[in-house]
C-alpha atoms as a PDB file:
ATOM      1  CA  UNK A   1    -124.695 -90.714 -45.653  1.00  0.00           C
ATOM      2  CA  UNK A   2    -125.962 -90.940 -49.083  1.00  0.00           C
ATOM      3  CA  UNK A   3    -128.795 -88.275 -48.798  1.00  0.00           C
ATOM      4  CA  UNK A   4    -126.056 -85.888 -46.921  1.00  0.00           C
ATOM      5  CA  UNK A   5    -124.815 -84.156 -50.249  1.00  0.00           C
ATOM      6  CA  UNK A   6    -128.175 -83.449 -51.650  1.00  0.00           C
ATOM      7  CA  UNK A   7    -129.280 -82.172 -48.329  1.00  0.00           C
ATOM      8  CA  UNK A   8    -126.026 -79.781 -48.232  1.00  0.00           C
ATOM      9  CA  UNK A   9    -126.481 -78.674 -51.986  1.00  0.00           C
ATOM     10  CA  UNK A  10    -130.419 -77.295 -50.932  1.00  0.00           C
ATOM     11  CA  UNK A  11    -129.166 -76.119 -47.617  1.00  0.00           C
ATOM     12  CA  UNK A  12    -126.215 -74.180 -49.886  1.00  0.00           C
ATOM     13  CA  UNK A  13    -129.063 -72.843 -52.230  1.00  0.00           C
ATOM     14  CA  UNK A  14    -131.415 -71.944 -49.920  1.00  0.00           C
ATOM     15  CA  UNK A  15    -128.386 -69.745 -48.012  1.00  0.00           C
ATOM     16  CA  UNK A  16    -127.834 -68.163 -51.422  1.00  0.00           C
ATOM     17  CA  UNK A  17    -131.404 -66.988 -52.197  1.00  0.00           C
ATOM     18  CA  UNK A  18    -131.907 -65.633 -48.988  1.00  0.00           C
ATOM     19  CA  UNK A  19    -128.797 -63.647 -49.462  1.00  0.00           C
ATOM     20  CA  UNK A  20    -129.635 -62.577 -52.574  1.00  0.00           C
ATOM     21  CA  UNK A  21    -133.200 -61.528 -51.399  1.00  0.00           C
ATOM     22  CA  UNK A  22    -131.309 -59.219 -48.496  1.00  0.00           C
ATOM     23  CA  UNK A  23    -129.106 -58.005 -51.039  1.00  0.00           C
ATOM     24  CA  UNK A  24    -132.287 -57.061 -53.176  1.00  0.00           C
ATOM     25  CA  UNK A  25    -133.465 -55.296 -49.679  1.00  0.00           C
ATOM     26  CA  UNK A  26    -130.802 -53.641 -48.738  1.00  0.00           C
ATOM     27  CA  UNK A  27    -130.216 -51.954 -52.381  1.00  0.00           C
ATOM     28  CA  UNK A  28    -134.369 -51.003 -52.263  1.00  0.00           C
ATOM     29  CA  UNK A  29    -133.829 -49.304 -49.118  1.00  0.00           C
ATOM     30  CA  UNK A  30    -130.524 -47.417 -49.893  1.00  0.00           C
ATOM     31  CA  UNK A  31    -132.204 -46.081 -53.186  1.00  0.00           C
ATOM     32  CA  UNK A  32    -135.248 -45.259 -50.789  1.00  0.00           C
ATOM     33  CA  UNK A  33    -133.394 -43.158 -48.570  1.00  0.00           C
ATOM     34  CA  UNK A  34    -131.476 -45.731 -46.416  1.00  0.00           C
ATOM     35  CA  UNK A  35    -132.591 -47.112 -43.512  1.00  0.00           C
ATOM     36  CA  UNK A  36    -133.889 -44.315 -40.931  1.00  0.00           C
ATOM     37  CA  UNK A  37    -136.299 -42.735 -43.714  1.00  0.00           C
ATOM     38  CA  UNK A  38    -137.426 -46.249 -44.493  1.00  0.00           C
ATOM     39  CA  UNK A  39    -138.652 -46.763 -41.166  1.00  0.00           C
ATOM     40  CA  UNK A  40    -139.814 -42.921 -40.978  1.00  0.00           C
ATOM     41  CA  UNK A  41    -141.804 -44.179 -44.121  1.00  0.00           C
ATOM     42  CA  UNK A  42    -143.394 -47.133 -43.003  1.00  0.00           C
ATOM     43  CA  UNK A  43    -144.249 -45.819 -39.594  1.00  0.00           C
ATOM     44  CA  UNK A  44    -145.753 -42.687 -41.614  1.00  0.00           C
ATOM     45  CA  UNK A  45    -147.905 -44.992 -44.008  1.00  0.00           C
ATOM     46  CA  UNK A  46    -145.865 -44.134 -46.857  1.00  0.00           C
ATOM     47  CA  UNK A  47    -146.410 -40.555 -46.657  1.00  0.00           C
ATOM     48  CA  UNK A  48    -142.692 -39.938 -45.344  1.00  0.00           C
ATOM     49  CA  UNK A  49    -142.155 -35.799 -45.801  1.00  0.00           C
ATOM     50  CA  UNK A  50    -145.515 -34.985 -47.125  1.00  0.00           C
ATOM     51  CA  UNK A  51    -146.806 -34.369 -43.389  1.00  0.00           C
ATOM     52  CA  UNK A  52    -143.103 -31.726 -42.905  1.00  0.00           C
ATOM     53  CA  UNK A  53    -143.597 -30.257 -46.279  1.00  0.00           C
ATOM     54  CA  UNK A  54    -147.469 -29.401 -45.827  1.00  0.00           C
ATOM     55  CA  UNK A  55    -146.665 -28.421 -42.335  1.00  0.00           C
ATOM     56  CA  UNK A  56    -144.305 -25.969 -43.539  1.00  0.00           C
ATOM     57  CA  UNK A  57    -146.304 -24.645 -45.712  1.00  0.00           C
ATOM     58  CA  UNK A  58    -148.673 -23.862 -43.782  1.00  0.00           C
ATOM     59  CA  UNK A  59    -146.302 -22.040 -41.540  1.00  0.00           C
ATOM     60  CA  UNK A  60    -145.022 -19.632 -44.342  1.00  0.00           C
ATOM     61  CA  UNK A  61    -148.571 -18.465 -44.786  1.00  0.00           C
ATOM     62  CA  UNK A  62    -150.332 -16.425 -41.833  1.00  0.00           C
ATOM     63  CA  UNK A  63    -153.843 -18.482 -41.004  1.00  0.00           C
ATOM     64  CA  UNK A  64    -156.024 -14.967 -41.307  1.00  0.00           C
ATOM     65  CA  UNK A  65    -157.708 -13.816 -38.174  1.00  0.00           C
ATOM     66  CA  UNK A  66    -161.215 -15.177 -37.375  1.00  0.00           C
ATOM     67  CA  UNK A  67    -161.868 -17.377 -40.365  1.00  0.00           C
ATOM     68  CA  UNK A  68    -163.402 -20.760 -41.075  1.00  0.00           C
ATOM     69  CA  UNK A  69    -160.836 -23.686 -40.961  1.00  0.00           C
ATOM     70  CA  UNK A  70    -161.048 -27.102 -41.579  1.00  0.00           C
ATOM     71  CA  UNK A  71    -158.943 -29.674 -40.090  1.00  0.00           C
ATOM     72  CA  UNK A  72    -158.136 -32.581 -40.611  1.00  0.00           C
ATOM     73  CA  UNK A  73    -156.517 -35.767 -42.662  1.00  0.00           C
ATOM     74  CA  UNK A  74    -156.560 -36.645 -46.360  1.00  0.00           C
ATOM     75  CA  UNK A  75    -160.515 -36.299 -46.319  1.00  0.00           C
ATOM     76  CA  UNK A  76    -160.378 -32.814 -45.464  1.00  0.00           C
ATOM     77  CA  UNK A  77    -157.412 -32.224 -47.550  1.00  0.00           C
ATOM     78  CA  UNK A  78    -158.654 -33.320 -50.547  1.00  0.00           C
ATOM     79  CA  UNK A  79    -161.552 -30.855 -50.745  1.00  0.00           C
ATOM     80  CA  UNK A  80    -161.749 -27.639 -52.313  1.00  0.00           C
ATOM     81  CA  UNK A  81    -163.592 -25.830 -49.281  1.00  0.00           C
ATOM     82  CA  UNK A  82    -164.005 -22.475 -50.547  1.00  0.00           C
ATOM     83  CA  UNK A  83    -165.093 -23.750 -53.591  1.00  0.00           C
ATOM     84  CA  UNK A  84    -167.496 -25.714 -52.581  1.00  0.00           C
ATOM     85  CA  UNK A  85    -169.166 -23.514 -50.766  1.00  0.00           C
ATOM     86  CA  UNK A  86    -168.676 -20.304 -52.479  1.00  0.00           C
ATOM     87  CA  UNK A  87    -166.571 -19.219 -49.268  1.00  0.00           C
ATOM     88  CA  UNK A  88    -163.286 -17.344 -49.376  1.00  0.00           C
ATOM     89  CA  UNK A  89    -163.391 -17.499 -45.494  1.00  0.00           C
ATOM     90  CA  UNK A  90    -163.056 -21.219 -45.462  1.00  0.00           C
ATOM     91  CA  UNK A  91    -159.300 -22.422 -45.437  1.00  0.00           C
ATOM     92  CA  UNK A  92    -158.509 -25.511 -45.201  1.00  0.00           C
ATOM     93  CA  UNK A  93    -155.506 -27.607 -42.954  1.00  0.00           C
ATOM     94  CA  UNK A  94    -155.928 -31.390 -43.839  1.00  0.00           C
ATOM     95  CA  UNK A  95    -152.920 -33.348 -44.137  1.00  0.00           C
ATOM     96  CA  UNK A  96    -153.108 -36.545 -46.046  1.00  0.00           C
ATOM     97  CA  UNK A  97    -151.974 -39.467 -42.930  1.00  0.00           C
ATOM     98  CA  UNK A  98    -152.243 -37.041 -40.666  1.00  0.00           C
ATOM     99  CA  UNK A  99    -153.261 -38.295 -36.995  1.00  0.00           C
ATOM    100  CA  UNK A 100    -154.371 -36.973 -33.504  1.00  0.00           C
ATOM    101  CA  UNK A 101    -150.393 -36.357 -32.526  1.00  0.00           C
ATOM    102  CA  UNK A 102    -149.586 -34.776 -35.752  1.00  0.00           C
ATOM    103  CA  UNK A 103    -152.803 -32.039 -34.932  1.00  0.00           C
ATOM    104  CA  UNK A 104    -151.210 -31.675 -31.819  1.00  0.00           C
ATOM    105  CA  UNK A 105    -147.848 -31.040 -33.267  1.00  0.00           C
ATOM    106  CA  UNK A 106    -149.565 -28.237 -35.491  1.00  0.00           C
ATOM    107  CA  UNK A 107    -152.088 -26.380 -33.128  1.00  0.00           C
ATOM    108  CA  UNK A 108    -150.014 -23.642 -32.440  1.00  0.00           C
ATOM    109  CA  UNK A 109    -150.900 -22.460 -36.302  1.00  0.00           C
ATOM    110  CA  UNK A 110    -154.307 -23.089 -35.576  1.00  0.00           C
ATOM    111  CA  UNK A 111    -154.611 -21.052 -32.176  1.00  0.00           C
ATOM    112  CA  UNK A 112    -152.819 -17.939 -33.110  1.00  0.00           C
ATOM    113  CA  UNK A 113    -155.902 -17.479 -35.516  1.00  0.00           C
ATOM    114  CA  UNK A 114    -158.022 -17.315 -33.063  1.00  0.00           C
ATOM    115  CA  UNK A 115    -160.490 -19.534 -35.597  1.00  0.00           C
ATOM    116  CA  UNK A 116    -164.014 -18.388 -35.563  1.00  0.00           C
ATOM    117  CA  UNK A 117    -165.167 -22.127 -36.575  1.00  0.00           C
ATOM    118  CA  UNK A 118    -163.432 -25.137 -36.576  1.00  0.00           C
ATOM    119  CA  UNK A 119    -164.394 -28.154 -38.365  1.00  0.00           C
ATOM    120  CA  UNK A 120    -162.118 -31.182 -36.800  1.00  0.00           C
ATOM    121  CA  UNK A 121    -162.015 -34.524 -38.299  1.00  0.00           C
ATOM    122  CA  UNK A 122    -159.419 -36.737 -36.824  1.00  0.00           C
ATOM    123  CA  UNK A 123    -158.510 -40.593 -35.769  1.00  0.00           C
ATOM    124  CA  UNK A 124    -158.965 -42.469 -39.047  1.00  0.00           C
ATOM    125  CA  UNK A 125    -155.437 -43.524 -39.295  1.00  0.00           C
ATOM    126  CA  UNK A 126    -154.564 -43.536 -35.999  1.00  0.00           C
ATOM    127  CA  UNK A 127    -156.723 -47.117 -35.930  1.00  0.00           C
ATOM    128  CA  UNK A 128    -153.672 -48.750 -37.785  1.00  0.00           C
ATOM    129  CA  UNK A 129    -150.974 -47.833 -35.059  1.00  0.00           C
ATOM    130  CA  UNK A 130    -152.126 -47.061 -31.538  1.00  0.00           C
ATOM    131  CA  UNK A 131    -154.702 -47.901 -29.142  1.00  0.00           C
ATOM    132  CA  UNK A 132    -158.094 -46.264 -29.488  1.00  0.00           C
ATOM    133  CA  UNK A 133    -157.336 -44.820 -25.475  1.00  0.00           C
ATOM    134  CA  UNK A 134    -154.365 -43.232 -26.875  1.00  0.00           C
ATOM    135  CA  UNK A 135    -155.995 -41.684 -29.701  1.00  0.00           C
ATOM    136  CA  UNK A 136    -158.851 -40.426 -27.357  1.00  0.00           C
ATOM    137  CA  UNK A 137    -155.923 -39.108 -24.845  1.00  0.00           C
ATOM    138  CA  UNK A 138    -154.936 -36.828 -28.139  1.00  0.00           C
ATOM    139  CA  UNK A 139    -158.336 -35.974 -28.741  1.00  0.00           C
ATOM    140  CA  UNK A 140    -158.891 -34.944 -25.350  1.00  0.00           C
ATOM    141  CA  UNK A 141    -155.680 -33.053 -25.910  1.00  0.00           C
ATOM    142  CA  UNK A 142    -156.812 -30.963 -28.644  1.00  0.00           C
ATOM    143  CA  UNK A 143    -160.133 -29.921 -27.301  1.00  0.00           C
ATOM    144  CA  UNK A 144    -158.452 -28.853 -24.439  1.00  0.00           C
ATOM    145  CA  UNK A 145    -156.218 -26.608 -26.664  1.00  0.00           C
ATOM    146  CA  UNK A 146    -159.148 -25.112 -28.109  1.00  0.00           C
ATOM    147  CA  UNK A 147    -161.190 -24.095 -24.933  1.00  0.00           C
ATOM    148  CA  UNK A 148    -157.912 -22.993 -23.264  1.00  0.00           C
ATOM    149  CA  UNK A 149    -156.513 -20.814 -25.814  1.00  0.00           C
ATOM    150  CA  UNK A 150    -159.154 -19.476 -28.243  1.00  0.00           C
ATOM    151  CA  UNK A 151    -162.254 -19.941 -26.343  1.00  0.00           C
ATOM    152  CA  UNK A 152    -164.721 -18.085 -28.688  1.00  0.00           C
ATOM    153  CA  UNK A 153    -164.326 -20.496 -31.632  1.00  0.00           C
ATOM    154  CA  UNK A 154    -166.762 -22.687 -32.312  1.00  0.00           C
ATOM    155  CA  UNK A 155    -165.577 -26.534 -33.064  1.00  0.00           C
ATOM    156  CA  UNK A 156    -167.917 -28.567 -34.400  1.00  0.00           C
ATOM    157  CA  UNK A 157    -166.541 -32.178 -34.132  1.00  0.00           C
ATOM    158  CA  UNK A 158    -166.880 -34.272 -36.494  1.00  0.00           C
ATOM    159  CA  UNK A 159    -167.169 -37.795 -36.280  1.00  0.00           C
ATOM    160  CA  UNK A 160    -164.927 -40.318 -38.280  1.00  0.00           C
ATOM    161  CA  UNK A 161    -166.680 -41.775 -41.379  1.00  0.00           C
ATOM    162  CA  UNK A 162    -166.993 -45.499 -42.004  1.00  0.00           C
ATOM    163  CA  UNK A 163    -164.683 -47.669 -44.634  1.00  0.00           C
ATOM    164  CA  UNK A 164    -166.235 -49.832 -46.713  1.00  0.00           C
ATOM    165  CA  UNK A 165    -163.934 -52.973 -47.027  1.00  0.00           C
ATOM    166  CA  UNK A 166    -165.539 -54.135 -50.051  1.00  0.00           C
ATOM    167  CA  UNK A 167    -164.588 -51.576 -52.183  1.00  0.00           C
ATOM    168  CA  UNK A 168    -160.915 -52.117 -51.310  1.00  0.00           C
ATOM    169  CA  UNK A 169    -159.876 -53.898 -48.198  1.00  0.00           C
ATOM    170  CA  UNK A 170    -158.963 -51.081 -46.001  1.00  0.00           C
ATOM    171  CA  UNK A 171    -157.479 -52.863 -42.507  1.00  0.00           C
ATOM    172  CA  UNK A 172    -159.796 -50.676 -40.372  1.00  0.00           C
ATOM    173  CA  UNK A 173    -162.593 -52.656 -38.638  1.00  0.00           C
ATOM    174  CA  UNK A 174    -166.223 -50.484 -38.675  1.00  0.00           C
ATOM    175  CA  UNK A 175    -166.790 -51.729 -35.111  1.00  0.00           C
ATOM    176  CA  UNK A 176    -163.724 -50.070 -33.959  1.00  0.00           C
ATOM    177  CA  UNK A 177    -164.556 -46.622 -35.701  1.00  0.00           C
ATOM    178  CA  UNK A 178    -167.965 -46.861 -33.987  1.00  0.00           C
ATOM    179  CA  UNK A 179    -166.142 -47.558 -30.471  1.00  0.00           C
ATOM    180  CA  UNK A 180    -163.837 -44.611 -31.559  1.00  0.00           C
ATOM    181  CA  UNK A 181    -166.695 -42.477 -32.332  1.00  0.00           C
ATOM    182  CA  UNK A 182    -168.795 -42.890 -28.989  1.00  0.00           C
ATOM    183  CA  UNK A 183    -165.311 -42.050 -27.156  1.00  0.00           C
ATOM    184  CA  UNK A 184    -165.059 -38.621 -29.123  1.00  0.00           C
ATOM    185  CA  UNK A 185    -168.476 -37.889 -29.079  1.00  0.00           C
ATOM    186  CA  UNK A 186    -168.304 -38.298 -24.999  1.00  0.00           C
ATOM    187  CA  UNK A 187    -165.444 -35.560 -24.853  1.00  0.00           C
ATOM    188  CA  UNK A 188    -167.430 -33.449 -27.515  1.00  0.00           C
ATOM    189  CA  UNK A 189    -169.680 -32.884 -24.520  1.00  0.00           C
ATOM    190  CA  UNK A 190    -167.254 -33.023 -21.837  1.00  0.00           C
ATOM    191  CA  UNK A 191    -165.865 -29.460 -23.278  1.00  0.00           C
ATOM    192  CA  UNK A 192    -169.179 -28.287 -24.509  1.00  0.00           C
ATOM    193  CA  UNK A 193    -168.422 -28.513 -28.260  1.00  0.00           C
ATOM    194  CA  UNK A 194    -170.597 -29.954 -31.058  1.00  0.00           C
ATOM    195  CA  UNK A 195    -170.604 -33.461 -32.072  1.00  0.00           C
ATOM    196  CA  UNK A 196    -171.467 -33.611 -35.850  1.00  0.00           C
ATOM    197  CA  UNK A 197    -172.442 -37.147 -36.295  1.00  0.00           C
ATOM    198  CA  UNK A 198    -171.839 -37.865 -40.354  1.00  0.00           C
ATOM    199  CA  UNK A 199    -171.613 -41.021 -39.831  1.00  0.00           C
ATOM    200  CA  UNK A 200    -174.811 -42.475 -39.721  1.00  0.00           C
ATOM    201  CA  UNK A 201    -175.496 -40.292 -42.652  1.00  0.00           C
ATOM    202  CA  UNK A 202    -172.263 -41.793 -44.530  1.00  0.00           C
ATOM    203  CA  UNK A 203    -173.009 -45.337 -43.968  1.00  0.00           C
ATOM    204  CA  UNK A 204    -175.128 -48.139 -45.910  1.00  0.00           C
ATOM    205  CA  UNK A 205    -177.576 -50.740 -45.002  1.00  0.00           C
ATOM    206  CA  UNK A 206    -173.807 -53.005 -43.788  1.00  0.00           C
ATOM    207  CA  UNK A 207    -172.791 -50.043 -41.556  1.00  0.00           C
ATOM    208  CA  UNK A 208    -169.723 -49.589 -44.526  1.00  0.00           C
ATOM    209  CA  UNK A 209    -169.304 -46.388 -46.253  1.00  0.00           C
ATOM    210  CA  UNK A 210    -171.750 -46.006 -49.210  1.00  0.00           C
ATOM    211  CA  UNK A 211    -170.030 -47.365 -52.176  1.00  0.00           C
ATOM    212  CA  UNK A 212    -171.937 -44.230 -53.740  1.00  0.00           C
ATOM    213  CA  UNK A 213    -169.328 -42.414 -52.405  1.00  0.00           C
ATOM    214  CA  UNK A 214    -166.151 -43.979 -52.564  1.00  0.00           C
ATOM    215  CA  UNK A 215    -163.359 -45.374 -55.298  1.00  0.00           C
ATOM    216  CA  UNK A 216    -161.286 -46.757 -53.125  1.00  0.00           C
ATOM    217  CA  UNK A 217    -163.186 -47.507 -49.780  1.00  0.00           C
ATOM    218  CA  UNK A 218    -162.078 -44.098 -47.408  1.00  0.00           C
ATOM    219  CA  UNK A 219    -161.837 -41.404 -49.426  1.00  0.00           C
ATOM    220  CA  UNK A 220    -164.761 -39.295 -51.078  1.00  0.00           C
ATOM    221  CA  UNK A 221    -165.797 -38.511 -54.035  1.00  0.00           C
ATOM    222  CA  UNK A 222    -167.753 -35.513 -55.713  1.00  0.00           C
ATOM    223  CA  UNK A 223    -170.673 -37.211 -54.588  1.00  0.00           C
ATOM    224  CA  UNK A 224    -169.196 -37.825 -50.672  1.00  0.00           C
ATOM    225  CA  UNK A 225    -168.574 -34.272 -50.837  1.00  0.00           C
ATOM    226  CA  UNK A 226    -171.560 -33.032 -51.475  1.00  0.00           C
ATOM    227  CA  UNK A 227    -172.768 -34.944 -49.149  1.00  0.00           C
ATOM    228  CA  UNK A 228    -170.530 -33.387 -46.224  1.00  0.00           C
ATOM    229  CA  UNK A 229    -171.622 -29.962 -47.285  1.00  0.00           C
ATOM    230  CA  UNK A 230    -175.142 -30.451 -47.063  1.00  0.00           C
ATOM    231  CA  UNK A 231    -174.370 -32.330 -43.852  1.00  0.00           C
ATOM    232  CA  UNK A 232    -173.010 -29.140 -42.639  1.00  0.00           C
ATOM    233  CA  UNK A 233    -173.783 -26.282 -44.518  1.00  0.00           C
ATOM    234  CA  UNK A 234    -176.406 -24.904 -41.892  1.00  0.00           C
ATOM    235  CA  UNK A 235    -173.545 -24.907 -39.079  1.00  0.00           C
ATOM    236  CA  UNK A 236    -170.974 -23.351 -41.709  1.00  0.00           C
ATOM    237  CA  UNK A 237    -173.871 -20.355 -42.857  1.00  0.00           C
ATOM    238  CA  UNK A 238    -174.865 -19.609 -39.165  1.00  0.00           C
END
């Protein structure tokens, strides 16, 4: 009996911070957007709208005829194609996040161009939130789209390029990107496309990404860049 009132007054305290602290949560999510785009946020990695607004963008603007495209996630995004290689065929449809499903969402504004090359990078983030089968059952979707509906273009896939979690710890294992990679390299063949393997040619003496060519441990640099286009350049030219 004497140690019940202490006991009561942290029990009482404890109930009162933990209110507080949903209190705090609840108000952070209402000035977020409320509840729905919180969880549309956090199951988009925090990229909530960007995919919809680049998406539509891309739909106001007819993909020209026969041209180069590049498609992809943040990687391909973030590069000035064209630029780089002195190309005002090359146009490019990364969207940062982006996944296998959300290229499958999209590749009706891909198709209609009939493409005359395709250069796919895909699966990266995908490793955070499904199984690597599922994200090989997109894949597999995809190419399929492709050799169904604009059979002249040529896709060159591309393989997914390590992390280096030294850098900045990333959350994607290397091993798993390998396993990833043989899986799309094996339906690279099974439709009869190109598998570009930059991988090997991205990594370092660890099997990471070259810290060469990183800031923040998955995304490139001028120098990663570079790298890609000389990786490449010879299937872009031909």
């Amino acid at each position: 009996m004497i140690n019940a009132r202490p006991q009561s007054w942290i029990l009482g305290f404890s109930i009162m911070i933990n209110l507080l602290l949903l209190i705090a949560v609840a108000f952070i999510i209402n000035h977020m957007g409320g509840l729905k785009y919180f969880v549309y946020k956090v199951n988009n990695r925090g990229l909530a709208g960007q995919y919809e607004h680049r998406k539509a963008l891309f739909q106001s603007m007819n993909l020209p005829l026969n041209k180069i495209v590049f498609l992809g996630n943040s990687l391909t995004e973030q590069c000035e194609w064209a630029e780089l290689f002195g190309n005002t065929d090359m146009y490019n449809r990364g969207i940062s996040g982006d996944g296998t499903a959300g290229v499958l969402d999209r590749m009706d504004l891909i198709l209609k161009a009939q493409p005359r090359k395709v250069f796919l990078m895909i699966g990266i983030n995908d490793l955070l939130f499904i199984s690597k089968n599922e994200i090989l059952e997109n894949y597999e979707k995809i190419l399929m789209s492709f050799k169904e509906k604009t059979s002249s273009t040529e896709v060159f896939v591309q393989s997914i390029l390590p992390v280096n979690n030294e850098v900045k710890r990333i959350g994607i294992k290397n091993t798993d990107i390998v396993e990833l990679n043989n899986g799309i390299k094996t339906l690279a063949s099974k439709f009869g496309y190109e598998y570009v393997d930059l991988h090997s040619q991205f990594k370092d003496e660890t099997n990471m990404l070259k810290s060469s060519f990183t800031q923040d441990g998955i995304h490139l640099n001028a120098k990663g860049y570079q790298a890609w286009k000389n990786a490449i350049i010879e299937k872009v030219e031909n």
